[in-house]
Structure formats: structure tokens, C-alpha cells
N, C-alpha and C. Protein backbone atom coordinates (compact mmCIF):
# COMPACT_ATOMS: atom_id res chain seq x y z
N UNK A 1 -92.36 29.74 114.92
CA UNK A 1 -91.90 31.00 115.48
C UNK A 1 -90.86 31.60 114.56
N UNK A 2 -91.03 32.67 114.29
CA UNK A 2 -89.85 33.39 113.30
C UNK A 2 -88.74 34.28 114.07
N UNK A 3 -89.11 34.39 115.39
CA UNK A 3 -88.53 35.71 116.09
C UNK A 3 -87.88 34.91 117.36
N UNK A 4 -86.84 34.87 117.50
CA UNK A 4 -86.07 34.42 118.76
C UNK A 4 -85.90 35.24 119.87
N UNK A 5 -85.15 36.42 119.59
CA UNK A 5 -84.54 37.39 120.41
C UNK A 5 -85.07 38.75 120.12
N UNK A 6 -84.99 39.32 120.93
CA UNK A 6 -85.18 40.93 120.90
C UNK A 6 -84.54 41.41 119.67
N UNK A 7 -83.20 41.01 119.49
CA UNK A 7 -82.25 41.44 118.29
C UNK A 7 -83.12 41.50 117.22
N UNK A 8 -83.61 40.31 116.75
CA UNK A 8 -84.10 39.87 115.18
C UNK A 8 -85.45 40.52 115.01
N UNK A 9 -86.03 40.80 115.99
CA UNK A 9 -87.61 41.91 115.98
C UNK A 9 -87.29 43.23 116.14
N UNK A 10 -85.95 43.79 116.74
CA UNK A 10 -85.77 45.36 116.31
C UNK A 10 -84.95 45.14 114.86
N UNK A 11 -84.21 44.51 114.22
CA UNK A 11 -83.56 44.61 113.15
C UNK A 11 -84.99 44.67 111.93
N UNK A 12 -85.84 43.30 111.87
CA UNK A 12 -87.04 43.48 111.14
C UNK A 12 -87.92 44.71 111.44
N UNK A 13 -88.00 45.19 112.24
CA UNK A 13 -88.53 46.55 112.23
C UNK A 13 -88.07 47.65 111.41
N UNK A 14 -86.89 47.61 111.99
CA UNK A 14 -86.35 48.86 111.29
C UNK A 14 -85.74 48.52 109.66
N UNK A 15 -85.56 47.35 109.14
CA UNK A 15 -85.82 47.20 107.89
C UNK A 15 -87.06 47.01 107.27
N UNK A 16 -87.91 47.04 107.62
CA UNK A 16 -89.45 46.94 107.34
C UNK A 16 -89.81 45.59 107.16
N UNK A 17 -89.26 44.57 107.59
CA UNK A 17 -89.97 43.32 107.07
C UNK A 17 -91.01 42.94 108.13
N UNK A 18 -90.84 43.78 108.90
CA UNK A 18 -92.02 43.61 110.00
C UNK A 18 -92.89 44.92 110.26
N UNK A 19 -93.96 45.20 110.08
CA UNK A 19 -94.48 46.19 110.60
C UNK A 19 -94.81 46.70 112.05
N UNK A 20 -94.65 47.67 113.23
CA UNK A 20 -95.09 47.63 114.25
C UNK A 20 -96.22 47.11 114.55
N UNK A 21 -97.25 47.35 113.56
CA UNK A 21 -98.77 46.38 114.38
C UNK A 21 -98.62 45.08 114.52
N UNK A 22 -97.69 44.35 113.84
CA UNK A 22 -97.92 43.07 113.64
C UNK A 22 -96.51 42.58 114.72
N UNK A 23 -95.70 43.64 115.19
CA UNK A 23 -95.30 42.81 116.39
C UNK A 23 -96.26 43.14 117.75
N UNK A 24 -97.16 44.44 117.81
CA UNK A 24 -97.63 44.42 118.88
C UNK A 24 -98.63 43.28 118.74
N UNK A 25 -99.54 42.99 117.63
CA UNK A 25 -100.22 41.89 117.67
C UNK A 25 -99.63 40.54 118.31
N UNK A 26 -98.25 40.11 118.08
CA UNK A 26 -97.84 38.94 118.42
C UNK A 26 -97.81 39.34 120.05
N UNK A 27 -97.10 40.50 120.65
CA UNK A 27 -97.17 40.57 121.53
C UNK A 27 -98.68 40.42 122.63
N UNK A 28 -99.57 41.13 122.10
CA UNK A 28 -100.74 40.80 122.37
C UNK A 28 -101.34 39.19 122.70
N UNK A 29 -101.07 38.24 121.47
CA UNK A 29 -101.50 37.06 121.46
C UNK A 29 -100.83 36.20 122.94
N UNK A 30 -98.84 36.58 122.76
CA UNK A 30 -98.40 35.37 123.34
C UNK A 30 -98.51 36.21 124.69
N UNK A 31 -99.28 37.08 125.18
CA UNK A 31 -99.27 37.56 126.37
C UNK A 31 -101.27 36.62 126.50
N UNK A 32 -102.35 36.98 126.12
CA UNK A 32 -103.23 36.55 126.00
C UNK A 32 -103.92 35.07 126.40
N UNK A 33 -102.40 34.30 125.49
CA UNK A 33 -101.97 32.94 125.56
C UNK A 33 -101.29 32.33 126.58
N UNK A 34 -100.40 33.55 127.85
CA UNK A 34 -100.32 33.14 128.78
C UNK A 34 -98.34 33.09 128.21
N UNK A 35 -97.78 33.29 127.37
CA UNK A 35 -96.48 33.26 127.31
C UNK A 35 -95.73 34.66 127.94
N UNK A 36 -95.94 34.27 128.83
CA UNK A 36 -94.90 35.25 129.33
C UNK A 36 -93.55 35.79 128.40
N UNK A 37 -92.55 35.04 128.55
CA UNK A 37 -91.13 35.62 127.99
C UNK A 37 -91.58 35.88 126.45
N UNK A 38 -92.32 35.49 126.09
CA UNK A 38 -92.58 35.68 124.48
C UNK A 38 -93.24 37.25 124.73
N UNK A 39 -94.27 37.43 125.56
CA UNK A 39 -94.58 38.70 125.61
C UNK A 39 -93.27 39.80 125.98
N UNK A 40 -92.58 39.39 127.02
CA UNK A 40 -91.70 40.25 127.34
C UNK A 40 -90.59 40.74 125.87
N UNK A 41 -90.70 39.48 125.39
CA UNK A 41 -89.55 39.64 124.05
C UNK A 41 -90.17 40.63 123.36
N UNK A 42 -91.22 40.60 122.89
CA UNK A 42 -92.29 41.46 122.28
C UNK A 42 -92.05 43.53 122.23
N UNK A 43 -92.53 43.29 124.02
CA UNK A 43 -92.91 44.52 124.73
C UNK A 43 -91.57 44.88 124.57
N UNK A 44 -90.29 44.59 124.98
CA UNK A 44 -88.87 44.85 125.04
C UNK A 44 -88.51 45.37 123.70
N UNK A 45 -88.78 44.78 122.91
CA UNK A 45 -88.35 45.26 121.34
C UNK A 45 -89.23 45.91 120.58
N UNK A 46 -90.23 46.43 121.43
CA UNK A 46 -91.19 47.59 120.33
C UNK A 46 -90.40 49.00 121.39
N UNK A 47 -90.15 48.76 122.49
CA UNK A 47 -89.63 49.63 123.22
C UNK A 47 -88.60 50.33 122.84
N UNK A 48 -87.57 49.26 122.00
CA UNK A 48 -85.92 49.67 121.79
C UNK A 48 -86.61 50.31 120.47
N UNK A 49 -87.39 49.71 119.81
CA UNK A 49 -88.00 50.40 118.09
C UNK A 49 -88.21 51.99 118.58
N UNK A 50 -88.81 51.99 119.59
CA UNK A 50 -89.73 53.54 119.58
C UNK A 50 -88.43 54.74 119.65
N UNK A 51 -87.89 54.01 120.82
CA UNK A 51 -86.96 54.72 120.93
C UNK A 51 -85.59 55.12 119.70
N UNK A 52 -85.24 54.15 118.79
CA UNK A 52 -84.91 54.44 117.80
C UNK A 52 -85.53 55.36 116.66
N UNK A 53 -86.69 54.96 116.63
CA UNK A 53 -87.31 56.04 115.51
C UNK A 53 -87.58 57.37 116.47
N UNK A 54 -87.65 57.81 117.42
CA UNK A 54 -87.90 58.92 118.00
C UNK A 54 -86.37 59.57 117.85
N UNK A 55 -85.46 58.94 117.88
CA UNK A 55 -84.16 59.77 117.89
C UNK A 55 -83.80 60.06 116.74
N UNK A 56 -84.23 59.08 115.51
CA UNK A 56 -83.72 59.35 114.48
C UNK A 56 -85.27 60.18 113.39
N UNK A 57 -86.26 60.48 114.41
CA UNK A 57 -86.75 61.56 114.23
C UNK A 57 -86.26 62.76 114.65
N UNK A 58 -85.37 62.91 115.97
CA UNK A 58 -85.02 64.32 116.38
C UNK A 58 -83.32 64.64 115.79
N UNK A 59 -83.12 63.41 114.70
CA UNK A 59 -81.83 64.00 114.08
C UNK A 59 -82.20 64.33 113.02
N UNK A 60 -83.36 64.30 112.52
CA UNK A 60 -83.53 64.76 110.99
C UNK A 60 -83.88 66.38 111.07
N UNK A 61 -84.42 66.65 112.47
CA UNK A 61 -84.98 68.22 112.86
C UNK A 61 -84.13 68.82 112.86
């Protein structure tokens, strides 16, 4: 596992060492697989991502 917390999957996002498909993919799997909190960690931190790049899309406008 590389990803503990919500923290360390919005920070790799927004530095690019993670791409969004490839956390919704994990999210996908450990939900699939029946991991709950792993999915929630997932779904939770593509959530806080969106919302970051949407704002710091409407500060560049």
C-alpha cells in the first residue's frame, strides 16, 4: 500500500505523482474487493482534489 491517509493522496495529486485515474482506479478495486475504508479513503480524496482544482480554476478566471 503506498497511500495511508486522505492527506498523502490529495498532496500526490496535486503534485502529480499520482494521476486522477489511477486513484479512481484504486478506488474502484478496494471498493470491488470489498474494502470499505480503503474505498472511502479513495472517494474522500478525489473529492477534496476536485474541489481544489475547481477553485484554483475559478482563481485563474
Amino acid at each position: 500500500m503506498k497511500y495511508f491517509t486522505v492527506e498523502q493522496v490529495v498532496e500526490a495529486l496535486k503534485t502529480g505523482a499520482a494521476r486522477r485515474h489511477q486513484i479512481y482506479d484504486n478506488f474502484a478495486q478496494a471498493r470491488y474487493r470489498g474494502f470499505t475504508e480503503r474505498a472511502a479513503l479513495f472517494k474522500t480524496a478525489l473529492e477534496i482534489f476536485d474541489q481544489w482544482k475547481k477553485a484554483k480554476e475559478n482563481k485563474t478566471e
